[in-house]
PDB file of N, CA and C in Angstrom:
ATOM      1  N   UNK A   1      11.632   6.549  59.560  1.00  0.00           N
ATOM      2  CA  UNK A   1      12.658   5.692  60.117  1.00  0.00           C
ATOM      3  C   UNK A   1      13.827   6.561  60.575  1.00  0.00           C
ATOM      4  N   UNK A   2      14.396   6.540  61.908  1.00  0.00           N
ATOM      5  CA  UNK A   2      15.561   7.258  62.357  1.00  0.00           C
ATOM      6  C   UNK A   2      17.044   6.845  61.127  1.00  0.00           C
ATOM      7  N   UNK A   3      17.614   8.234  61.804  1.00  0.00           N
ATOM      8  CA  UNK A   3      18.707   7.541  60.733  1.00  0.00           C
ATOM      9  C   UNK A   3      19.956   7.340  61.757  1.00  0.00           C
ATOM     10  N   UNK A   4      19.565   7.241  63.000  1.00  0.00           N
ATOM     11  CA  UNK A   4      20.415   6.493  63.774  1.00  0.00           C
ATOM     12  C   UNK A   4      20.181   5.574  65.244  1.00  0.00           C
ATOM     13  N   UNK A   5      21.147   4.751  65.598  1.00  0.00           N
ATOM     14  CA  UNK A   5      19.987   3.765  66.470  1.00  0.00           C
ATOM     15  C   UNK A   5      20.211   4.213  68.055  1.00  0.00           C
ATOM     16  N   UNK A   6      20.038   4.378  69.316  1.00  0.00           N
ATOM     17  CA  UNK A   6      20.620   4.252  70.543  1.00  0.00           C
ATOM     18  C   UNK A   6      21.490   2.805  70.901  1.00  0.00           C
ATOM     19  N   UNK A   7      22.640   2.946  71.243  1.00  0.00           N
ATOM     20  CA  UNK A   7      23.022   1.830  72.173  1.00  0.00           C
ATOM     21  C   UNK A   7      23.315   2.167  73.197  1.00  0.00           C
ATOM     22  N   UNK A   8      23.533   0.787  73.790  1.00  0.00           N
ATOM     23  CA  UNK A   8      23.621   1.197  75.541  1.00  0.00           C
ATOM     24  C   UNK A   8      24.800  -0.028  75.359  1.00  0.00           C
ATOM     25  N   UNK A   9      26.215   1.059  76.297  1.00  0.00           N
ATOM     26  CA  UNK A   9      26.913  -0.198  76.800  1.00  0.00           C
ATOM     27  C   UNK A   9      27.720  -0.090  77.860  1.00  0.00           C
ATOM     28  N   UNK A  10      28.092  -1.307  78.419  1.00  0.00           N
ATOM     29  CA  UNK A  10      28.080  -0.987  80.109  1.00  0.00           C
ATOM     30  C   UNK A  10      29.840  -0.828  80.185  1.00  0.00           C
ATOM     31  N   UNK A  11      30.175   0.453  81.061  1.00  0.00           N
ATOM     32  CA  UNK A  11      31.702   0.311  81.442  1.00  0.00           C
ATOM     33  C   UNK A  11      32.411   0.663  82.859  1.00  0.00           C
ATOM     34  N   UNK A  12      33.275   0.162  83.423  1.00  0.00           N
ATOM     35  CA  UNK A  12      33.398   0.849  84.505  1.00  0.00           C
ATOM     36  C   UNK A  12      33.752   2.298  84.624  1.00  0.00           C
ATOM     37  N   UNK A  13      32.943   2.547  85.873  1.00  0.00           N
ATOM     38  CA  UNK A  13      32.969   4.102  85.969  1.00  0.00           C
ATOM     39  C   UNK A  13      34.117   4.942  85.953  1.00  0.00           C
ATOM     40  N   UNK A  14      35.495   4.436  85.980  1.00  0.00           N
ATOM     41  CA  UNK A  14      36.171   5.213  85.338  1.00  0.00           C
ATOM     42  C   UNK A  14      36.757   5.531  84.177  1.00  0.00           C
ATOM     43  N   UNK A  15      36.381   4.402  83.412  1.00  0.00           N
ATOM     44  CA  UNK A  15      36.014   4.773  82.227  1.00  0.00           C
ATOM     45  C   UNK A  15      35.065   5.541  81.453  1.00  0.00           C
ATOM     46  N   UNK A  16      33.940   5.272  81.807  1.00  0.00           N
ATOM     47  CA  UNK A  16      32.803   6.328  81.757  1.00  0.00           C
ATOM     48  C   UNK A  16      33.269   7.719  82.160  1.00  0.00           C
ATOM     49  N   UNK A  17      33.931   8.069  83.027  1.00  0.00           N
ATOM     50  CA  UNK A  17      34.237   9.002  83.272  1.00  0.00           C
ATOM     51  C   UNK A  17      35.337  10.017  82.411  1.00  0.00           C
ATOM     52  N   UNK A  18      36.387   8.901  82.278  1.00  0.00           N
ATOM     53  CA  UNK A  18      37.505   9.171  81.193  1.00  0.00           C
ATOM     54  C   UNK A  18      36.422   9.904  79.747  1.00  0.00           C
ATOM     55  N   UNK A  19      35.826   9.160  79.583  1.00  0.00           N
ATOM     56  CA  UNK A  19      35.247   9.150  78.373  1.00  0.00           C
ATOM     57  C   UNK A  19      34.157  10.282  78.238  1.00  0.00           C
ATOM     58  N   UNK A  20      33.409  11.197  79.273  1.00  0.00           N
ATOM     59  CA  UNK A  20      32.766  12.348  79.357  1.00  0.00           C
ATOM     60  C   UNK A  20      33.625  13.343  79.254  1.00  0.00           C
ATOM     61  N   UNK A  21      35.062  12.982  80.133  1.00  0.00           N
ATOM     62  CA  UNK A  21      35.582  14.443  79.953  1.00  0.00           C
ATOM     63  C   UNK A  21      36.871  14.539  78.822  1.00  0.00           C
ATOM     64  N   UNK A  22      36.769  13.587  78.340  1.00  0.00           N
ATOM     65  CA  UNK A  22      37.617  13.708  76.931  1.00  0.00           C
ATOM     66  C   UNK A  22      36.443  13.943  75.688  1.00  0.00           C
ATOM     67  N   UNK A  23      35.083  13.898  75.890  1.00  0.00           N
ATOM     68  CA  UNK A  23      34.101  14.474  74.997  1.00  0.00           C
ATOM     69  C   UNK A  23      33.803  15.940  75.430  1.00  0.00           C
ATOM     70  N   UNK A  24      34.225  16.314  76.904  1.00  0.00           N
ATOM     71  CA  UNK A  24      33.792  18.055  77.065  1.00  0.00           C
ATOM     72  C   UNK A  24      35.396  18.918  76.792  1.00  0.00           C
ATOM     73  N   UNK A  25      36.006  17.867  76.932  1.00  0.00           N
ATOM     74  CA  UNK A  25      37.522  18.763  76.963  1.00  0.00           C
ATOM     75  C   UNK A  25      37.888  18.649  74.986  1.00  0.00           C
ATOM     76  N   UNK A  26      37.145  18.161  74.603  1.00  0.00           N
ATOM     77  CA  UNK A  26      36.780  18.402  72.954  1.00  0.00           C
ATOM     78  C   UNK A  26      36.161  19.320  72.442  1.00  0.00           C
ATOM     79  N   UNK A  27      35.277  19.477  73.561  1.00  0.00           N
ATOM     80  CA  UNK A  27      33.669  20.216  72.828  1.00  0.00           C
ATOM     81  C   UNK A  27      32.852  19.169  71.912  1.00  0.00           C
ATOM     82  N   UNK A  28      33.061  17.872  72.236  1.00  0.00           N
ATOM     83  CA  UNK A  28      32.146  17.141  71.585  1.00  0.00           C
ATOM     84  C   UNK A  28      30.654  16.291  72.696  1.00  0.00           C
ATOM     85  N   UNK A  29      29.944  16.155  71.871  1.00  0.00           N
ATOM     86  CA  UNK A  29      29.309  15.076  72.787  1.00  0.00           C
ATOM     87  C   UNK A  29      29.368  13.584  72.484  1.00  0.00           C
ATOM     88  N   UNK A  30      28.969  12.578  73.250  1.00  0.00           N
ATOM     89  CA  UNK A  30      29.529  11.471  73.479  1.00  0.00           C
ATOM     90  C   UNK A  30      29.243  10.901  72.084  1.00  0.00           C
ATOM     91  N   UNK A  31      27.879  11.408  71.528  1.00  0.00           N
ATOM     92  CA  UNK A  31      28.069  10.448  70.388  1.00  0.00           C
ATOM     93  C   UNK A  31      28.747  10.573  69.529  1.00  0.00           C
ATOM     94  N   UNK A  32      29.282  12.082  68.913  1.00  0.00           N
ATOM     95  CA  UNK A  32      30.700  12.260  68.351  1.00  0.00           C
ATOM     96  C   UNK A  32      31.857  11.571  68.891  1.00  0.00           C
ATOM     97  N   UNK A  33      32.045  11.517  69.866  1.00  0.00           N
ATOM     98  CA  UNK A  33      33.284  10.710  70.710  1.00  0.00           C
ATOM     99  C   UNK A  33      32.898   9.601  70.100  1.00  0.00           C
ATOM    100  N   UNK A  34      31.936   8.931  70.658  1.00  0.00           N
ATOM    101  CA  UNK A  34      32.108   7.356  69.925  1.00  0.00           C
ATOM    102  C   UNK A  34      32.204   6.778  68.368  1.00  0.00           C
ATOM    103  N   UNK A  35      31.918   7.861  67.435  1.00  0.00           N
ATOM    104  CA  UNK A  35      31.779   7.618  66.267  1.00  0.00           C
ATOM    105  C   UNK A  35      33.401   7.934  65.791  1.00  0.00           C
ATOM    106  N   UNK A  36      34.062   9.027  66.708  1.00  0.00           N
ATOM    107  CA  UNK A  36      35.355   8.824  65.939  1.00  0.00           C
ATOM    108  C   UNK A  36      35.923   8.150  66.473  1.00  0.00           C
ATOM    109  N   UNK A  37      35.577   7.352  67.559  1.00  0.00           N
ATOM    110  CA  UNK A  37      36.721   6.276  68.270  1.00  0.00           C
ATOM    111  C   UNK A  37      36.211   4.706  67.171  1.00  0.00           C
ATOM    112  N   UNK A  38      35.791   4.790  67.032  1.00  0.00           N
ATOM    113  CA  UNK A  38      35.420   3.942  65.647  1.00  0.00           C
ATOM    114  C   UNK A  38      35.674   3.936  64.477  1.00  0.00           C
ATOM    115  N   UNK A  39      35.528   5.258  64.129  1.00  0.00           N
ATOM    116  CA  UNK A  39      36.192   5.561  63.033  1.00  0.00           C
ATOM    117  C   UNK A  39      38.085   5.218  62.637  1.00  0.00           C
ATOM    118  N   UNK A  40      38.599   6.011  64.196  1.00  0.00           N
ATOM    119  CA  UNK A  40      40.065   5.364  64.058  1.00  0.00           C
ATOM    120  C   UNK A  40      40.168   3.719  64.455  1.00  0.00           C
ATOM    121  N   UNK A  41      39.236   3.054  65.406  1.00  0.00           N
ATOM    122  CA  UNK A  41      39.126   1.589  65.554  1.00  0.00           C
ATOM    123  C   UNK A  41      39.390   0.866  64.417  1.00  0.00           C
ATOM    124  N   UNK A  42      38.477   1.295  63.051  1.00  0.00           N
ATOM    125  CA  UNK A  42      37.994   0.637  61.986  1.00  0.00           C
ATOM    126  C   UNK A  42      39.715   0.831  60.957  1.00  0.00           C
ATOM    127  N   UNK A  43      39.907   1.899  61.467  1.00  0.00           N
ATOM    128  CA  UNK A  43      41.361   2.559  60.635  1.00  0.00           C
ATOM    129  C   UNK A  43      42.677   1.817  60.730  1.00  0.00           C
ATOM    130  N   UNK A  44      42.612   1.621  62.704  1.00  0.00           N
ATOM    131  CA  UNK A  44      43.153   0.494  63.180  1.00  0.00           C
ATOM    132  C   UNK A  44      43.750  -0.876  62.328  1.00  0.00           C
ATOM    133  N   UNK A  45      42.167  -1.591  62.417  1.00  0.00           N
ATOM    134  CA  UNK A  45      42.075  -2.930  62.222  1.00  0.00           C
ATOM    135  C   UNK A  45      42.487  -2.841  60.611  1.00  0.00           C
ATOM    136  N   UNK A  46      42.259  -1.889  60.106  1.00  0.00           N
ATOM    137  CA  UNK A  46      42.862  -2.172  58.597  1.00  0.00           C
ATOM    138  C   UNK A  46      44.102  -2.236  58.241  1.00  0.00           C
ATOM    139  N   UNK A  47      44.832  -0.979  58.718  1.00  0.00           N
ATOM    140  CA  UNK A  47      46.551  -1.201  59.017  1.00  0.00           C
ATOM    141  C   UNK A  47      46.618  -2.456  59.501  1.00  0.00           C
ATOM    142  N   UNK A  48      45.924  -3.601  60.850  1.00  0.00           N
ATOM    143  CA  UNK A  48      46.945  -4.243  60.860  1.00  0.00           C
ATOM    144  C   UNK A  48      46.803  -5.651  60.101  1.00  0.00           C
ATOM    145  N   UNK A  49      45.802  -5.307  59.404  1.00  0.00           N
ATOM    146  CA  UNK A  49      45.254  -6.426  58.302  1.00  0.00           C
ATOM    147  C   UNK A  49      46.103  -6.189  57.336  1.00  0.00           C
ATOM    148  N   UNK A  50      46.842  -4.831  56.537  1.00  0.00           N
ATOM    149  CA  UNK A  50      47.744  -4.862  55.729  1.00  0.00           C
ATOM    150  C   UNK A  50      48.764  -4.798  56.155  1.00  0.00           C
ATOM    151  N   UNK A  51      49.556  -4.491  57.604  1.00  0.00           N
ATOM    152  CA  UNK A  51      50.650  -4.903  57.643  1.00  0.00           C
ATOM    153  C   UNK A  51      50.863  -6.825  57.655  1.00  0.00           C
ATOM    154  N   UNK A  52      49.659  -7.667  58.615  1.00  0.00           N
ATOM    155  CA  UNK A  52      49.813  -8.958  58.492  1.00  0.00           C
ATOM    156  C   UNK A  52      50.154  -9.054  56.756  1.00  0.00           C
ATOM    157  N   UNK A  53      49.370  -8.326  56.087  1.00  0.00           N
ATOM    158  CA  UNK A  53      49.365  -9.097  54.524  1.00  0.00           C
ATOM    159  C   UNK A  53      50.848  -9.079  53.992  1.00  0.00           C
ATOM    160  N   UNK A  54      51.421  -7.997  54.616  1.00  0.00           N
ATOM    161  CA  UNK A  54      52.607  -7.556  54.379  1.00  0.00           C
ATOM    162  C   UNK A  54      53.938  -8.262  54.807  1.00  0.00           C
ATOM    163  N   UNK A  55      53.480  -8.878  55.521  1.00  0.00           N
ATOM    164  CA  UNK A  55      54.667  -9.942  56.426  1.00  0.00           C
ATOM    165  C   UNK A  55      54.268 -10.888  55.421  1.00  0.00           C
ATOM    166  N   UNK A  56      53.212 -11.660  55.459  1.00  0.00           N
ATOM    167  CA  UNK A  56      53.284 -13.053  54.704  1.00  0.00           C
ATOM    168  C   UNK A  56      53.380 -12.788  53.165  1.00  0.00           C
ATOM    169  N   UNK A  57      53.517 -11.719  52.853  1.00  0.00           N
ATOM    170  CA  UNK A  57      53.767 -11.800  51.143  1.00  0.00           C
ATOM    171  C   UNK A  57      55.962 -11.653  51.235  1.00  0.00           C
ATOM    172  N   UNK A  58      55.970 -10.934  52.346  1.00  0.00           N
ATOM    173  CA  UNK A  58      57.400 -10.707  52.431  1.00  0.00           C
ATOM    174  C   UNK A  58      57.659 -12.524  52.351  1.00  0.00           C
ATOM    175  N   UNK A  59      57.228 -12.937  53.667  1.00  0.00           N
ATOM    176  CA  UNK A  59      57.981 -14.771  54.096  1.00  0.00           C
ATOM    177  C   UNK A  59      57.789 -15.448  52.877  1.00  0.00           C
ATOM    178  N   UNK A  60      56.616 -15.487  51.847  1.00  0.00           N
ATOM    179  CA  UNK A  60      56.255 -16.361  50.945  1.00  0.00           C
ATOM    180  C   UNK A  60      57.492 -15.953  49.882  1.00  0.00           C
ATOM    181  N   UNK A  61      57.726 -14.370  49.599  1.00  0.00           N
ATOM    182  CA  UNK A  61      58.760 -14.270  48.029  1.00  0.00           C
ATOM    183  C   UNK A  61      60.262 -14.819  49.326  1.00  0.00           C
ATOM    184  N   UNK A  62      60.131 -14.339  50.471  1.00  0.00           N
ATOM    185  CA  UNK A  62      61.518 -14.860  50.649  1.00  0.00           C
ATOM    186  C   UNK A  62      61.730 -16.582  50.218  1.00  0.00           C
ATOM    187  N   UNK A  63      61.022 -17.577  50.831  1.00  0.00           N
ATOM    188  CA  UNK A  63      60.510 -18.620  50.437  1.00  0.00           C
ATOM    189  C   UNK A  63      61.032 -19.126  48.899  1.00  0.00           C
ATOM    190  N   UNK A  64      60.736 -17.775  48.190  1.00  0.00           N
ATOM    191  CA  UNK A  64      60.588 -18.561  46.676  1.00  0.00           C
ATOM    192  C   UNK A  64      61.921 -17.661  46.138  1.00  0.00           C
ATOM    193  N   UNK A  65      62.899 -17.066  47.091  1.00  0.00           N
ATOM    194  CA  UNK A  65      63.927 -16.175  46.481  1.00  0.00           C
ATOM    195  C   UNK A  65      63.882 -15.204  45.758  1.00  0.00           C
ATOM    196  N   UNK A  66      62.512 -14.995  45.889  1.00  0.00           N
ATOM    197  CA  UNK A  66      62.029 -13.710  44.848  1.00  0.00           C
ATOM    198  C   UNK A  66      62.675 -12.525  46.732  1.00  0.00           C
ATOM    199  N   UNK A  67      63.786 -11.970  45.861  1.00  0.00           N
ATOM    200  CA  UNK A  67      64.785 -10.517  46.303  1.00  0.00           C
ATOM    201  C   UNK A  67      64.745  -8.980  46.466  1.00  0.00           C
ATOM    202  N   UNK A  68      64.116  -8.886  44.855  1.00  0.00           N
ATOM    203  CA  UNK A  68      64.274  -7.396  44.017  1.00  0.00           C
ATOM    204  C   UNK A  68      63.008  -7.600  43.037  1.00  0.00           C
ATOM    205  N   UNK A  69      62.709  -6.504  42.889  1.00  0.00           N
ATOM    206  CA  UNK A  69      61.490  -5.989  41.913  1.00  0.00           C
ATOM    207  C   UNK A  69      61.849  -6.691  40.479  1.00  0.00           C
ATOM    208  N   UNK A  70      63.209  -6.606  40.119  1.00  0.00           N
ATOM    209  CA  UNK A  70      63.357  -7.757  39.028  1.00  0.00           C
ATOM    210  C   UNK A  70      63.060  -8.685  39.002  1.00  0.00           C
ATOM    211  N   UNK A  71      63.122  -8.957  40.086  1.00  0.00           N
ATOM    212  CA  UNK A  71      62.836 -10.741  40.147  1.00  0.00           C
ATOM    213  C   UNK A  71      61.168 -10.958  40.093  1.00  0.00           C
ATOM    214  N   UNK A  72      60.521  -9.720  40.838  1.00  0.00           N
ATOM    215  CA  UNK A  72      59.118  -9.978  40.783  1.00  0.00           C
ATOM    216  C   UNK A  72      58.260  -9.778  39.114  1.00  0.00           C
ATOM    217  N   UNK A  73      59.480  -8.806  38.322  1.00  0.00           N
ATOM    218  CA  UNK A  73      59.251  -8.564  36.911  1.00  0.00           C
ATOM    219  C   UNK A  73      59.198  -9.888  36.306  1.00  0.00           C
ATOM    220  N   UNK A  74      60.325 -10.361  36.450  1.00  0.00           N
ATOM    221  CA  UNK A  74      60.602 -11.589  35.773  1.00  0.00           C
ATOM    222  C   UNK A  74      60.042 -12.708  35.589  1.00  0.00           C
ATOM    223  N   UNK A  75      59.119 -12.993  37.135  1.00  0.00           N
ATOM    224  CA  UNK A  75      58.282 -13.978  37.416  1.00  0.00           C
ATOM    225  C   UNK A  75      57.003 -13.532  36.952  1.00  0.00           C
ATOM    226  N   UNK A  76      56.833 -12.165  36.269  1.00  0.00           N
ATOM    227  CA  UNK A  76      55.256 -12.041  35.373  1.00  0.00           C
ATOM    228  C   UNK A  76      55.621 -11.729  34.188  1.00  0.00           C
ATOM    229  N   UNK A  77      57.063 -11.844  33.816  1.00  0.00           N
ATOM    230  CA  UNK A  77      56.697 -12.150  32.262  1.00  0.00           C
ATOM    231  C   UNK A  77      56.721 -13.456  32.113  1.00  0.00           C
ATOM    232  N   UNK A  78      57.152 -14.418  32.759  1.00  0.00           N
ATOM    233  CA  UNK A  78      57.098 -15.708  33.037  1.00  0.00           C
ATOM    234  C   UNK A  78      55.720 -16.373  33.228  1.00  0.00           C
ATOM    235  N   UNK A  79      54.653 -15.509  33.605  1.00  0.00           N
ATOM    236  CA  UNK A  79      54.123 -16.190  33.992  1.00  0.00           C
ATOM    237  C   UNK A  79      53.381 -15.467  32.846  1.00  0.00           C
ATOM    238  N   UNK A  80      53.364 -14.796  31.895  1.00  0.00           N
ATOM    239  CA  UNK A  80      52.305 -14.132  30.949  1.00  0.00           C
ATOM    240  C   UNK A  80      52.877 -15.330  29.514  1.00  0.00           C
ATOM    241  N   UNK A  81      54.274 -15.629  29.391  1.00  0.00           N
ATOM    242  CA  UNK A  81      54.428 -16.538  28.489  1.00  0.00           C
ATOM    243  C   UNK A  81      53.482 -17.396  28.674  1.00  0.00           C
ATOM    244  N   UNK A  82      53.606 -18.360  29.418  1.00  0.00           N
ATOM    245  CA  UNK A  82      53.121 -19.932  29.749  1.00  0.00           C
ATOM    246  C   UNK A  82      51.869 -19.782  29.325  1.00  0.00           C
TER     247      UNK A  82
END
């Protein structure tokens, strides 16, 4: 069994083009090119999955007046009593 697959995908030719000579002006070949443009893609989408997480945990403590790290202390010993 290969341990990798071919794809084929269609782009305009100046892109295609962009994309050969930013793999020779590397010294890479294309399938290195595409694996690290994926690699940072994937790197991408995670930053902006934790910055979103990062906004709505900010709006929710603003929400609840939670301020300062005290306050976030306070609300887990609070919540370890109960």
């Amino acid at each position: 069994k290969r341990s990798s697959r071919v794809l084929a995908v269609s782009v305009p030719p100046d892109a295609a083009s962009d994309f050969e000579s930013i793999a020779e002006q590397e010294g890479r070949n294309k399938s290195e090119l595409f694996r690290e443009m994926l690699r940072v893609y994937r790197a991408y989408r995670e930053t902006q999955t934790f910055e979103s997480l990062q906004r709505y945990g900010a709006a929710q403590a603003g929400r609840r007046g939670i301020k300062t790290e005290k306050d976030v202390e306070r609300l887990i010993q609070e919540a370890r009593r109960a």
